[in-house]
C-alpha atoms as a PDB file:
ATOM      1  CA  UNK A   1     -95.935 -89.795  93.304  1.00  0.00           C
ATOM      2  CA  UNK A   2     -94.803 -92.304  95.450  1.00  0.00           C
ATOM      3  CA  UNK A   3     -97.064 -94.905  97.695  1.00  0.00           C
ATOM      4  CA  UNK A   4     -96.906 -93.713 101.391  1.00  0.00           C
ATOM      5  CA  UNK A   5     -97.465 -96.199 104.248  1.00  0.00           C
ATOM      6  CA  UNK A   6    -101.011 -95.220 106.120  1.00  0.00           C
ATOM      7  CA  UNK A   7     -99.913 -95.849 109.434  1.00  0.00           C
ATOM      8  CA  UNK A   8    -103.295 -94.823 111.071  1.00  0.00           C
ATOM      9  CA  UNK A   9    -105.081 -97.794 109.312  1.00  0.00           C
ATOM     10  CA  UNK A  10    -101.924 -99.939 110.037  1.00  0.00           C
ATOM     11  CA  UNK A  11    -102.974 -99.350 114.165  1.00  0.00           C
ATOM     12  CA  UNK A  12    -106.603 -99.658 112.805  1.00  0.00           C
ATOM     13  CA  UNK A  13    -105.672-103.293 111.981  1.00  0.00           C
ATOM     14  CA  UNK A  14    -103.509-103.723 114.263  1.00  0.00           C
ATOM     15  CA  UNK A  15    -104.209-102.066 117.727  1.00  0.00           C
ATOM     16  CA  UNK A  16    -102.038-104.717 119.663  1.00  0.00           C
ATOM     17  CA  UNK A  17     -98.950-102.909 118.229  1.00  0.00           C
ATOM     18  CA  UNK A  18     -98.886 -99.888 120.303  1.00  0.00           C
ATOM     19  CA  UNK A  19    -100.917-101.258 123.455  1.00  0.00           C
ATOM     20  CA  UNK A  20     -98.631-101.327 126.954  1.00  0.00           C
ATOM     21  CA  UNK A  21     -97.564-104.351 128.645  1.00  0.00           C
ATOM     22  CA  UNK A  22     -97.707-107.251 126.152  1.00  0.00           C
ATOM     23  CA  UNK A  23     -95.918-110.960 126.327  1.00  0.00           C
ATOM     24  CA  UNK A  24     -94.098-110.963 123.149  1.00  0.00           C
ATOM     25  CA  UNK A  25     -92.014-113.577 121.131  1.00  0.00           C
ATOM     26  CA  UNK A  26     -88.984-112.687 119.424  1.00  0.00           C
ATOM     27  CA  UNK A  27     -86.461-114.200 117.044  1.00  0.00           C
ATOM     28  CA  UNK A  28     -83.222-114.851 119.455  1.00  0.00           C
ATOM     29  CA  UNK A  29     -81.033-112.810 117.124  1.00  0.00           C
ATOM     30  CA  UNK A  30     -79.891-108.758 116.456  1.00  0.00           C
ATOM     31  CA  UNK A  31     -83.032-108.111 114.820  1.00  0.00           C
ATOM     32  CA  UNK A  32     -85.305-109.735 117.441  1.00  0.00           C
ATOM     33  CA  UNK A  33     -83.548-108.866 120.678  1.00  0.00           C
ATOM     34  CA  UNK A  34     -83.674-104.737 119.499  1.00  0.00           C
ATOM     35  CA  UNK A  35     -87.280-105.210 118.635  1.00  0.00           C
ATOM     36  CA  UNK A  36     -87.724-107.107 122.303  1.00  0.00           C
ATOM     37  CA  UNK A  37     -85.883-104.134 123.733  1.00  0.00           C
ATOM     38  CA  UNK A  38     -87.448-101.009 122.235  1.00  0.00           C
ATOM     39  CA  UNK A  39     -91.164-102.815 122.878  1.00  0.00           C
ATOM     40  CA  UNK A  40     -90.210-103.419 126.321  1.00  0.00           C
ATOM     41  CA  UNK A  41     -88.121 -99.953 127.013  1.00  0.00           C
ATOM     42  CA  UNK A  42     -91.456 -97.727 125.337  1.00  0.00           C
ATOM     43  CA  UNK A  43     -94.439 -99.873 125.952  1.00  0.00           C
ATOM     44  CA  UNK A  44     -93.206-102.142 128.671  1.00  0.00           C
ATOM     45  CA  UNK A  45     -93.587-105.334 126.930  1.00  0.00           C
ATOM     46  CA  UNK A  46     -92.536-108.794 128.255  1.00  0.00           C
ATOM     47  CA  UNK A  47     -90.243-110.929 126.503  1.00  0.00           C
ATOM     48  CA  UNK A  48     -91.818-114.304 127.665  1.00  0.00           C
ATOM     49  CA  UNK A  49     -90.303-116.303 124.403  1.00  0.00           C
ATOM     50  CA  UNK A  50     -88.026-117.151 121.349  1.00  0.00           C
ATOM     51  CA  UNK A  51     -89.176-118.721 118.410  1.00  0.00           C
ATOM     52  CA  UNK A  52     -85.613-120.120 116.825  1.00  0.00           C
ATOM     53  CA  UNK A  53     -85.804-119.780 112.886  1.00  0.00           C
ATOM     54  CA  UNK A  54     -89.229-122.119 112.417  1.00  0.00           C
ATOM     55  CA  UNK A  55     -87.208-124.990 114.950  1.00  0.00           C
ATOM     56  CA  UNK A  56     -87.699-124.456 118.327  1.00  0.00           C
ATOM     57  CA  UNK A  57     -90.052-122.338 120.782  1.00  0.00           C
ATOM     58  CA  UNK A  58     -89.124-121.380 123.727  1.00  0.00           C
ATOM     59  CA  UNK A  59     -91.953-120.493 126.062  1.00  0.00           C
ATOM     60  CA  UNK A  60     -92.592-119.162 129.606  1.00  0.00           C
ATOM     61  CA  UNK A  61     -94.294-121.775 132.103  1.00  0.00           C
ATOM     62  CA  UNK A  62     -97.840-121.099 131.955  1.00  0.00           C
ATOM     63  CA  UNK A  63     -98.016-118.901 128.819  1.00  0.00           C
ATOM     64  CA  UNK A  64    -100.389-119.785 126.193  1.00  0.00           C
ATOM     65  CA  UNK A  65     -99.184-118.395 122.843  1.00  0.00           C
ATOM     66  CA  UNK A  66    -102.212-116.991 121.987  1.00  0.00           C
ATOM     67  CA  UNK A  67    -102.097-114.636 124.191  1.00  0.00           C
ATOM     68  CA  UNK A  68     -98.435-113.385 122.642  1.00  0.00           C
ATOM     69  CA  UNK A  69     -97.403-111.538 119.639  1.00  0.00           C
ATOM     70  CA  UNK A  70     -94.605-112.731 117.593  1.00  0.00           C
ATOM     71  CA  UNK A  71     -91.724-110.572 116.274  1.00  0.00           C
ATOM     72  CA  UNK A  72     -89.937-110.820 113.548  1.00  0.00           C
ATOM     73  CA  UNK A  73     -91.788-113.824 112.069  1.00  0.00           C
ATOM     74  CA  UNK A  74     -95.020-114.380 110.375  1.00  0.00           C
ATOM     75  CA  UNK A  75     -97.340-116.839 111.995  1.00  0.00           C
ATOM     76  CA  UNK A  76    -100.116-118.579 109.960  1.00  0.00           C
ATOM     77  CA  UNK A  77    -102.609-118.994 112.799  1.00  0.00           C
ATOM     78  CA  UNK A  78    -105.602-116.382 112.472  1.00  0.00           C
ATOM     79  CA  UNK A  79    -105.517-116.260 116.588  1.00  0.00           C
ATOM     80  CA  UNK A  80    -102.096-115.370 116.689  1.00  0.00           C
ATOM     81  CA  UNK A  81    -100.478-111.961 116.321  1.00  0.00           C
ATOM     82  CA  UNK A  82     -97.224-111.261 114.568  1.00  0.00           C
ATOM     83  CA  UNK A  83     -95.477-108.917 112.850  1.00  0.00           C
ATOM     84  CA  UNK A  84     -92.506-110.175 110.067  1.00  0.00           C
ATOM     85  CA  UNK A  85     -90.774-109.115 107.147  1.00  0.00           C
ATOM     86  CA  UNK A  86     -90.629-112.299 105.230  1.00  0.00           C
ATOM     87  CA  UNK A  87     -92.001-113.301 101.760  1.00  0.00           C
ATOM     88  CA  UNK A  88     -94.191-115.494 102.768  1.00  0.00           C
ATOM     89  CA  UNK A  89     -96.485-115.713  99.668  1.00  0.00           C
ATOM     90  CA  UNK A  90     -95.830-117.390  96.352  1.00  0.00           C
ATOM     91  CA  UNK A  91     -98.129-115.184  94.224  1.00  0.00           C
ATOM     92  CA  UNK A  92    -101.039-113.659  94.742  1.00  0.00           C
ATOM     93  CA  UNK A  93    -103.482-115.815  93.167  1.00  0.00           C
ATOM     94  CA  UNK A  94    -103.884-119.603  92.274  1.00  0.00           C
ATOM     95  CA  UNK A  95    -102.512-121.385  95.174  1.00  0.00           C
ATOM     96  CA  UNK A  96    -104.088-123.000  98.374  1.00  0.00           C
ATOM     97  CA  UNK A  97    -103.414-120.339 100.635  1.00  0.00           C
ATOM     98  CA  UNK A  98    -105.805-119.034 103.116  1.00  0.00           C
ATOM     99  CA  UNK A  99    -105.263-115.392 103.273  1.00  0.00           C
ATOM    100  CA  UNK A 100    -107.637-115.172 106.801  1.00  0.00           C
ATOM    101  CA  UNK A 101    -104.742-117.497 108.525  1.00  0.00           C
ATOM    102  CA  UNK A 102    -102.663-114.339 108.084  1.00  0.00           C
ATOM    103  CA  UNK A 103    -105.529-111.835 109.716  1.00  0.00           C
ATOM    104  CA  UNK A 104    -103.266-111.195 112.678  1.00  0.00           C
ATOM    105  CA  UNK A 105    -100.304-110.912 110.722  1.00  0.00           C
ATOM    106  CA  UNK A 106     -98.526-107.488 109.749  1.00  0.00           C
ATOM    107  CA  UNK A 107     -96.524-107.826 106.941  1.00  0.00           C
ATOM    108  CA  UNK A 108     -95.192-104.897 104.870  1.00  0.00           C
ATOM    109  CA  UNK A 109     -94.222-107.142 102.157  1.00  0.00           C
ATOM    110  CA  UNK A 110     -97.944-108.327 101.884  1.00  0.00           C
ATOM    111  CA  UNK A 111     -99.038-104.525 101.795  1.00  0.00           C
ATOM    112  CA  UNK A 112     -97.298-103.450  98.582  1.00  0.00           C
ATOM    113  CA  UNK A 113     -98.059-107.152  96.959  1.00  0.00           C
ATOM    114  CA  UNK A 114     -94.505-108.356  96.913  1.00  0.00           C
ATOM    115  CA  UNK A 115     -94.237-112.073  96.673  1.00  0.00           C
ATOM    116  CA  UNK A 116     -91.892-114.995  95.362  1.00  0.00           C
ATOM    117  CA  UNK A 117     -93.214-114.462  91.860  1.00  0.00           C
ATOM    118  CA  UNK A 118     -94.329-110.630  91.672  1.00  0.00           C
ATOM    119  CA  UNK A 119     -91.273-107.993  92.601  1.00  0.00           C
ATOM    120  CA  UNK A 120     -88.983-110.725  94.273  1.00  0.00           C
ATOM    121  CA  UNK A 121     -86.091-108.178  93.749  1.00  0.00           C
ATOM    122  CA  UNK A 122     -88.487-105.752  95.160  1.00  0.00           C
ATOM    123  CA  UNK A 123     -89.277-107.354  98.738  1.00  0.00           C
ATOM    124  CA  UNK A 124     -89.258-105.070 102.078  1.00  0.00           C
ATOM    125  CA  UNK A 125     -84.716-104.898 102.732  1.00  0.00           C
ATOM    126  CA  UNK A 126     -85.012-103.919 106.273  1.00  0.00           C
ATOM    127  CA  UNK A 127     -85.455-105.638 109.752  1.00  0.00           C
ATOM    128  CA  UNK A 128     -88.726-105.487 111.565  1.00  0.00           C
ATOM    129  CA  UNK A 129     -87.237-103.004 113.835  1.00  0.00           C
ATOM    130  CA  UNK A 130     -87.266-100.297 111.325  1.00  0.00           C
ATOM    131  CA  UNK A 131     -90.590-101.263 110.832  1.00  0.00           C
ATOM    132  CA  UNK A 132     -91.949-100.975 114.682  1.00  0.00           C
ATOM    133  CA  UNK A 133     -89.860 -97.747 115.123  1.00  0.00           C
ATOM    134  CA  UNK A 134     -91.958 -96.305 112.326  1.00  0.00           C
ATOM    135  CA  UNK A 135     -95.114 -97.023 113.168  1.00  0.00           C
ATOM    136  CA  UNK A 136     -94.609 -96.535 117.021  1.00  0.00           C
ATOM    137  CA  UNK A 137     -92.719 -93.480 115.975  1.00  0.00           C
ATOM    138  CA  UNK A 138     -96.059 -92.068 114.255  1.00  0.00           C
ATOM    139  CA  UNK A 139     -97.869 -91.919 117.719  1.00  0.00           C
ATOM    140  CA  UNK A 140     -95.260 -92.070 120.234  1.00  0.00           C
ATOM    141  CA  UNK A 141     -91.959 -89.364 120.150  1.00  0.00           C
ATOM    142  CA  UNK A 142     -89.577 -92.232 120.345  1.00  0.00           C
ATOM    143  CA  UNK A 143     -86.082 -91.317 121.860  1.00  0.00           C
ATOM    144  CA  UNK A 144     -82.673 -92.406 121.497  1.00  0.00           C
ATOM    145  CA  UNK A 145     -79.075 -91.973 121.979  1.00  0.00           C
ATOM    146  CA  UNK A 146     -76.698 -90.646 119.067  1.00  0.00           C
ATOM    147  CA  UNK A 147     -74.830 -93.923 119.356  1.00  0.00           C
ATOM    148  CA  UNK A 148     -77.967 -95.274 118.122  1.00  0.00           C
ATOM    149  CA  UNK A 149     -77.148 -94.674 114.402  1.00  0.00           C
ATOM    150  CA  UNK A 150     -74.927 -98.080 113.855  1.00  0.00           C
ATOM    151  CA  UNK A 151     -76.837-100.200 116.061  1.00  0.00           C
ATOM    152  CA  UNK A 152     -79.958-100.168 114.978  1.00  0.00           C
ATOM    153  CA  UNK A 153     -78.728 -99.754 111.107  1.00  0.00           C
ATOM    154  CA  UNK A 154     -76.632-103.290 111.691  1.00  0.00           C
ATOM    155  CA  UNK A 155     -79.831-105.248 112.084  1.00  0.00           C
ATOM    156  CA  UNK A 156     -80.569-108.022 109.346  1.00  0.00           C
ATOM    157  CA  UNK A 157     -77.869-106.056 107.319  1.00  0.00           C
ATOM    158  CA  UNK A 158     -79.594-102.896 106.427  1.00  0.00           C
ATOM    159  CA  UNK A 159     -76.554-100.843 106.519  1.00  0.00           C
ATOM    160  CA  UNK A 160     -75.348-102.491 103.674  1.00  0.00           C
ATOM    161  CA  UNK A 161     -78.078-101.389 101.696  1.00  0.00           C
ATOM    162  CA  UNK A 162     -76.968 -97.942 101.103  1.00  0.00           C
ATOM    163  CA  UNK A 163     -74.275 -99.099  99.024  1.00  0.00           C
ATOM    164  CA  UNK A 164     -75.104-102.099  97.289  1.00  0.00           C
ATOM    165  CA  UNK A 165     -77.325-103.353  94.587  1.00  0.00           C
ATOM    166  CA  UNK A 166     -80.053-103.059  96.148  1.00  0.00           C
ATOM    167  CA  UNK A 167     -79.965 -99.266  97.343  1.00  0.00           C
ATOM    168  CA  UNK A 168     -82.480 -98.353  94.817  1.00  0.00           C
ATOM    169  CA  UNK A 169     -85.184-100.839  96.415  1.00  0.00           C
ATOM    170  CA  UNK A 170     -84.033 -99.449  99.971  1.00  0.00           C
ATOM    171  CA  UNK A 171     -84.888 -95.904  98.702  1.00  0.00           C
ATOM    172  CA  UNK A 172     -88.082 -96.789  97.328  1.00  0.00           C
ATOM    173  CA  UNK A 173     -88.549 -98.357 100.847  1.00  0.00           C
ATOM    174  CA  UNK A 174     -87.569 -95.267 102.957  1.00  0.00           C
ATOM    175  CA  UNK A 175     -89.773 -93.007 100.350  1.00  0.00           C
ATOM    176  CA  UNK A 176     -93.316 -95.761 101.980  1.00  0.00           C
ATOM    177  CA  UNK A 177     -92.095 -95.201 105.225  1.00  0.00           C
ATOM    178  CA  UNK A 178     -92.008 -91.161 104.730  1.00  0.00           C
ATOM    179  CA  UNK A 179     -88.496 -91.737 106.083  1.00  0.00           C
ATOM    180  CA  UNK A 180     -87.600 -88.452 104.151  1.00  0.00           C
ATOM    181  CA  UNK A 181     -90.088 -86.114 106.202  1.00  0.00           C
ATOM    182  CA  UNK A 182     -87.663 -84.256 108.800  1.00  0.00           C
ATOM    183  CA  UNK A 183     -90.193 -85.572 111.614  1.00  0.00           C
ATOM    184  CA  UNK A 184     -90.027 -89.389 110.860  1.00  0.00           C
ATOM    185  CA  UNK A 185     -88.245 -90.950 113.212  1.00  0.00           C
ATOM    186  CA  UNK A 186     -86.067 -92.851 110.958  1.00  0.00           C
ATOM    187  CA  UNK A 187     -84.916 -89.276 109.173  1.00  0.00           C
ATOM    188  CA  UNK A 188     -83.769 -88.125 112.493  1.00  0.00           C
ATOM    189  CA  UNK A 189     -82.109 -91.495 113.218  1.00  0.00           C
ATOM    190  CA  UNK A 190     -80.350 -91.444 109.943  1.00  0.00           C
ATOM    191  CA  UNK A 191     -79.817 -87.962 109.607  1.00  0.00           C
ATOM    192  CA  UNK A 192     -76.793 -88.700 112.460  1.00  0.00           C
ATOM    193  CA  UNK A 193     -73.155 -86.584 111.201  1.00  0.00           C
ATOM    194  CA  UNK A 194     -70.513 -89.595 110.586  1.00  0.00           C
ATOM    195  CA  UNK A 195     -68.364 -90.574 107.861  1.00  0.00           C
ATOM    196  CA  UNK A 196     -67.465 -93.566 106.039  1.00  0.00           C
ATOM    197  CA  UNK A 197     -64.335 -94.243 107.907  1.00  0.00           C
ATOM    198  CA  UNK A 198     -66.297 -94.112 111.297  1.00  0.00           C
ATOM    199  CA  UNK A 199     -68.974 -96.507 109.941  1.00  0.00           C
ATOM    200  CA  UNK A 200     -66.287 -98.768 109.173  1.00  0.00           C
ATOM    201  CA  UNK A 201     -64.585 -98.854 112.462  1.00  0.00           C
ATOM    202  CA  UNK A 202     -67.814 -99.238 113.926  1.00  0.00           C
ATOM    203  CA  UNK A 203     -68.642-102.526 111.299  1.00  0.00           C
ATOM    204  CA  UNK A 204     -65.452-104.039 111.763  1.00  0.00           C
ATOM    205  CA  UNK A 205     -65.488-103.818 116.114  1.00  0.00           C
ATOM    206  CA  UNK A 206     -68.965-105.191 116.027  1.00  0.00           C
ATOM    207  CA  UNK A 207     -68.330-108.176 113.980  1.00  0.00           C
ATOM    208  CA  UNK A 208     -64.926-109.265 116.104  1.00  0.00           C
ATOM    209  CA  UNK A 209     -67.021-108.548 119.297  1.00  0.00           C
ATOM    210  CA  UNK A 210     -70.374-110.096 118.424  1.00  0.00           C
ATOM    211  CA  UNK A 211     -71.189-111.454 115.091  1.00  0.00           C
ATOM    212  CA  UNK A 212     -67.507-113.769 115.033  1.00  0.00           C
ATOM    213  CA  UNK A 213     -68.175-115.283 118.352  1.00  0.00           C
ATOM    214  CA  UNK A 214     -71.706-115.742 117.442  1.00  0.00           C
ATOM    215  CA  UNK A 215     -72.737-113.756 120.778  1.00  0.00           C
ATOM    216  CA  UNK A 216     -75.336-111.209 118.671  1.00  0.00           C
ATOM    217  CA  UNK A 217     -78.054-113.836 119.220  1.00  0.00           C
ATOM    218  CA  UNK A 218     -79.092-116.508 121.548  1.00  0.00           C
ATOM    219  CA  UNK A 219     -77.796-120.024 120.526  1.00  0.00           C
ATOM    220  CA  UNK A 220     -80.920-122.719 120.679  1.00  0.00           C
ATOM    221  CA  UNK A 221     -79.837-124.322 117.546  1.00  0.00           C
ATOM    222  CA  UNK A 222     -76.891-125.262 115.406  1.00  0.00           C
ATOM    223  CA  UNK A 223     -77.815-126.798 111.996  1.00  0.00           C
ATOM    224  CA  UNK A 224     -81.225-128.266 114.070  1.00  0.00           C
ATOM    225  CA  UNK A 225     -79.454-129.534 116.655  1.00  0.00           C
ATOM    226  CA  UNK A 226     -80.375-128.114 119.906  1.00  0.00           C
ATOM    227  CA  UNK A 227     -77.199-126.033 121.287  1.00  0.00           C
ATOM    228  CA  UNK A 228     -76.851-128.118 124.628  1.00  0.00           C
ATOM    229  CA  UNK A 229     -74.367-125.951 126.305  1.00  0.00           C
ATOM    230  CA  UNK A 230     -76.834-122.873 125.906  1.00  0.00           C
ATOM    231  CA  UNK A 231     -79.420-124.725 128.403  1.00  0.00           C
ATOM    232  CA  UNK A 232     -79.342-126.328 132.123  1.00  0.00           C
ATOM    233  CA  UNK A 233     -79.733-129.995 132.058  1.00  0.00           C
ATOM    234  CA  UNK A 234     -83.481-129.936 132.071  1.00  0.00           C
ATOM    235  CA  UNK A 235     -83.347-127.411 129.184  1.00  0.00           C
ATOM    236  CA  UNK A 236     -85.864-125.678 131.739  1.00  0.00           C
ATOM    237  CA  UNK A 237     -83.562-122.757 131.978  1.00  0.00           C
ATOM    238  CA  UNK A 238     -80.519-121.012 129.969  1.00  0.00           C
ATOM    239  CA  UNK A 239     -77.169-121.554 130.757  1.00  0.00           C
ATOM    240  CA  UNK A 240     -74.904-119.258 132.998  1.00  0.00           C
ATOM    241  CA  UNK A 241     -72.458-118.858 130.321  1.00  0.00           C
ATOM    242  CA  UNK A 242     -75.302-118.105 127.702  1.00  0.00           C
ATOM    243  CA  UNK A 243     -76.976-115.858 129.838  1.00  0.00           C
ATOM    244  CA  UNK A 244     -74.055-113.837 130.499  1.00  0.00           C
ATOM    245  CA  UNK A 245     -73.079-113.838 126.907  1.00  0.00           C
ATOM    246  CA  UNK A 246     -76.792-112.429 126.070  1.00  0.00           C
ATOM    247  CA  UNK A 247     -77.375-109.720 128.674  1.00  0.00           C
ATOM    248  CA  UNK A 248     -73.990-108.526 127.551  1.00  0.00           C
ATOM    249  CA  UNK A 249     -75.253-108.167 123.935  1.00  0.00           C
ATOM    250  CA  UNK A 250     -78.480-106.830 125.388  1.00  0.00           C
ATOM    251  CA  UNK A 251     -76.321-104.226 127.711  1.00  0.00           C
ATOM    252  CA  UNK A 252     -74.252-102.862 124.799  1.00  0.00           C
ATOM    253  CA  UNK A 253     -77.657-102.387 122.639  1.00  0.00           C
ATOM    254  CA  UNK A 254     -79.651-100.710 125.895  1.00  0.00           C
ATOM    255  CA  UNK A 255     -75.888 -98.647 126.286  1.00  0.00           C
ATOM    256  CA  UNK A 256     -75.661 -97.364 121.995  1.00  0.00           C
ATOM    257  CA  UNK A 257     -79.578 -96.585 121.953  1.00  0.00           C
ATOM    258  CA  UNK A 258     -80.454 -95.404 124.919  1.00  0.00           C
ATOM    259  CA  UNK A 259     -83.554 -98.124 125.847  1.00  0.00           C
ATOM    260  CA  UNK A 260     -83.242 -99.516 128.924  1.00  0.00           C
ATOM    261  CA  UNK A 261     -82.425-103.286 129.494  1.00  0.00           C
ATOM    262  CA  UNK A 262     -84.891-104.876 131.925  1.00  0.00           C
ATOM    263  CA  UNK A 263     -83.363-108.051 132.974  1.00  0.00           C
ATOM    264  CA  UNK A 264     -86.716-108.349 134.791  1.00  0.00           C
ATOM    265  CA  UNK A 265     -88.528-108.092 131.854  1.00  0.00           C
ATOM    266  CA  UNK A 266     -86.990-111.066 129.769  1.00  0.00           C
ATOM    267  CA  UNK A 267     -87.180-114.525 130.082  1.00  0.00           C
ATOM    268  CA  UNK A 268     -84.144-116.699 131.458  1.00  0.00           C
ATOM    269  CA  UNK A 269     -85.451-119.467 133.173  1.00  0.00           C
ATOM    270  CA  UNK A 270     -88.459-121.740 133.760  1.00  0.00           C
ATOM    271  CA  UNK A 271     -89.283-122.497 130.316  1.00  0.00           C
ATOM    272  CA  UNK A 272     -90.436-125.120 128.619  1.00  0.00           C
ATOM    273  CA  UNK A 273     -88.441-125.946 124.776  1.00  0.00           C
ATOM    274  CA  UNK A 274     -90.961-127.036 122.208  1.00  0.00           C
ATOM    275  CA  UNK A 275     -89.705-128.897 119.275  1.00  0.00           C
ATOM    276  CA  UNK A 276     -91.040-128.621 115.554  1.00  0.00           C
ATOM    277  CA  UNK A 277     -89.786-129.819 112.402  1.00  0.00           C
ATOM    278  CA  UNK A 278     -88.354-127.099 109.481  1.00  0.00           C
ATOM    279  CA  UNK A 279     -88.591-128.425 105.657  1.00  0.00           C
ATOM    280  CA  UNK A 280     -86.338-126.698 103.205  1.00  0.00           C
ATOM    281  CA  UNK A 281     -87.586-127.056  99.504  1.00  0.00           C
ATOM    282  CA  UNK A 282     -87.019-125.288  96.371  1.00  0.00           C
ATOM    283  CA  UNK A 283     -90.289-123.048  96.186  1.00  0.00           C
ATOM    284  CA  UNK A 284     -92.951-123.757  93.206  1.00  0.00           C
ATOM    285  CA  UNK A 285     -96.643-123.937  93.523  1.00  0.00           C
ATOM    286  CA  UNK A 286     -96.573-128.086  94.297  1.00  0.00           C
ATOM    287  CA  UNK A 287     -94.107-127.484  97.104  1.00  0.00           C
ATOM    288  CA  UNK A 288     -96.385-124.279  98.408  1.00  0.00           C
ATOM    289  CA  UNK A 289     -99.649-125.795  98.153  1.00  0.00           C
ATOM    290  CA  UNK A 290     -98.099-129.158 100.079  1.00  0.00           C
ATOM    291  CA  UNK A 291     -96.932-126.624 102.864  1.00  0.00           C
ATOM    292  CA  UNK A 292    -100.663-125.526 103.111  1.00  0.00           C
ATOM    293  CA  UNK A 293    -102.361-128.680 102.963  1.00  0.00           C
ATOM    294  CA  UNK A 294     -98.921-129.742 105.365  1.00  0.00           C
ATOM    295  CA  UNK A 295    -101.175-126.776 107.646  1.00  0.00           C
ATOM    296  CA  UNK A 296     -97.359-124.620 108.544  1.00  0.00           C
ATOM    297  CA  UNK A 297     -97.211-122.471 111.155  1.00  0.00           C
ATOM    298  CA  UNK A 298     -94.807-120.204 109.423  1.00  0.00           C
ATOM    299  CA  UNK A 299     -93.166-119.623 106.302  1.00  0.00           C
ATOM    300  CA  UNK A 300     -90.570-117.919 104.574  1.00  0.00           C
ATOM    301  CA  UNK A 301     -88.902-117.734 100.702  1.00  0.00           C
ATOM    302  CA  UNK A 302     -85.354-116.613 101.226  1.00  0.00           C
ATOM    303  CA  UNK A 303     -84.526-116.835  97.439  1.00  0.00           C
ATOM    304  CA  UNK A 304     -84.880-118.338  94.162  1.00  0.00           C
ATOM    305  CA  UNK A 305     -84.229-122.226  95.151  1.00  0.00           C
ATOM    306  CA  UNK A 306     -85.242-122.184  99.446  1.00  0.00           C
ATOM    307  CA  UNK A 307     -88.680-122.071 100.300  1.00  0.00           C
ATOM    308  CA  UNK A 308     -88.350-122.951 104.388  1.00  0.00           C
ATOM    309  CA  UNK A 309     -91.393-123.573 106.249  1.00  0.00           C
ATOM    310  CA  UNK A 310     -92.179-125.655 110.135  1.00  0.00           C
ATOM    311  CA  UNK A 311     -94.923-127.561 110.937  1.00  0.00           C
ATOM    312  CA  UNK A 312     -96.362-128.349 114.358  1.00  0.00           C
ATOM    313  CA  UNK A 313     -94.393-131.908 115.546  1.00  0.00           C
ATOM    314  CA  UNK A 314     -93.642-134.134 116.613  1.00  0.00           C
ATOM    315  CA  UNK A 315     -94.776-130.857 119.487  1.00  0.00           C
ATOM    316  CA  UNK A 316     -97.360-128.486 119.187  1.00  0.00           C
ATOM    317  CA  UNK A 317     -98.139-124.961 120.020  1.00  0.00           C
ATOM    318  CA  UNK A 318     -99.001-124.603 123.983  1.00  0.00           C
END
């Protein structure tokens, strides 16, 4: 038999996830801006910040982090909520890690035990989406548009898990979730009538209209240089041009799923940009336990030889 997700301990744990009208931070990319949408469209949350890849934070005036949850990264602060997808463990035992730092963190990686060195190959393949539609979805009847299908699939790639090597890990996946009980949310989601042919129109017309131009996330960063054309002089404030390009994004995800885009809701202007700086090592329990003693503020082990992690300066959290 296989391991089911509990989700009534998961809201146990972590109450925060289904309470109304939270400040949330998101990752400024597909993944992020659909979780900052479907938050704000079924539990009115405010999108008060972006937290770019471990390199910048962007942060309404007068907001205090603490009092924000983080999605689609894991935060190693024991006062700070978050919810992630990440490996952000080495191994279980023998290193340096303090395991309370992660209190506030959700992680379904970190539920199953899958690390860098136990069931790598066997890590959570989805995006944190699929992850809050789930457990919102197990308290809340969570709606949505039949165009929904592809949109929500594209995010962090998981429709290219059905096909590839690692469809047997996605199935084992979908099995925790109880995607394959008629009443989950994701069964209904992915129980849409298409065919291959229409998936791959879809694919193709998304890429040449979003992920080509680069307009399926905001642009902070390039290669850690801040993006300065995505920001007013002051970097107080987005851009015109960037703004455009991201509430058009925002409009075609609110138009395929049926959530509604706030513009009200998400933060444009009067910001402040903090700056951190993002190591990139190859991971191994030296360069882990350095991290640690280093104190990160989060961490992630995107494969065998990149272990990237982001400590507080030369700014820290507000």
């Amino acid at each position: 038999m296989n391991e089911k997700i509990n989700y009534k301990e998961i809201i146990e744990k972590y109450p925060w996830l289904i309470q109304k009208e939270q400040n949330c931070i998101i990752s400024p990319d597909a993944d992020g801006m659909l979780c900052g949408l479907f938050m704000s469209h079924f539990l009115n949350w405010k999108i008060v910040g972006y937290y770019d890849n471990g390199k910048n934070l962007i942060l309404k005036n007068n907001i205090k982090v603490k009092d924000c949850i983080f999605l689609d990264t894991e935060i190693y602060r024991p006062n700070i909520k978050s919810i992630g997808h990440h490996i952000s463990l080495l191994r279980q035992n023998n290193t340096e890690i303090n395991l309370s730092n992660y209190s506030s963190c959700l992680n379904p990686n970190n539920l199953r035990y899958r690390t860098f060195k136990e069931n790598f190959s066997k890590k959570y393949p989805m995006g944190t989406i699929h992850l809050l539609i789930s457990i919102i979805g197990s308290v809340k009847d969570i709606e949505f548009s039949d165009e929904s299908f592809f949109v929500v699939l594209q995010a962090d790639g998981t429709i290219n898990r059905f096909l590839d090597r690692y469809s047997e890990n996605l199935r084992d996946w979908l099995l925790y979730l109880g995607a394959e009980n008629s009443g989950h949310v994701l069964n209904r989601m992915l129980s849409k009538e298409t065919t291959l042919l229409k998936i791959n129109k879809e694919y193709v017309e998304y890429i040449q209209r979003f992920v080509k131009e680069k307009k399926d996330k905001i642009l902070i960063s390039e290669k850690n240089i801040i993006k300065k054309s995505s920001f007013n002089l002051y970097k107080t404030s987005f851009s015109d041009i960037c703004i455009q390009s991201t509430t058009d994004y925002l409009g075609f995800l609110s138009e395929n799923t049926g959530w509604e885009f706030d513009k009200s809701r998400w933060t444009f202007d009067d910001f402040c940009l903090y700056e951190f700086t993002k190591k990139i090592v190859k991971p191994g329990v030296r360069t882990f336990n350095k991290a640690v003693q280093e104190n990160f503020l989060s961490l992630a082990i995107t494969g065998n030889v990149s272990m990237e992690y982001t400590l507080e300066q030369p700014d820290v959290l507000p």
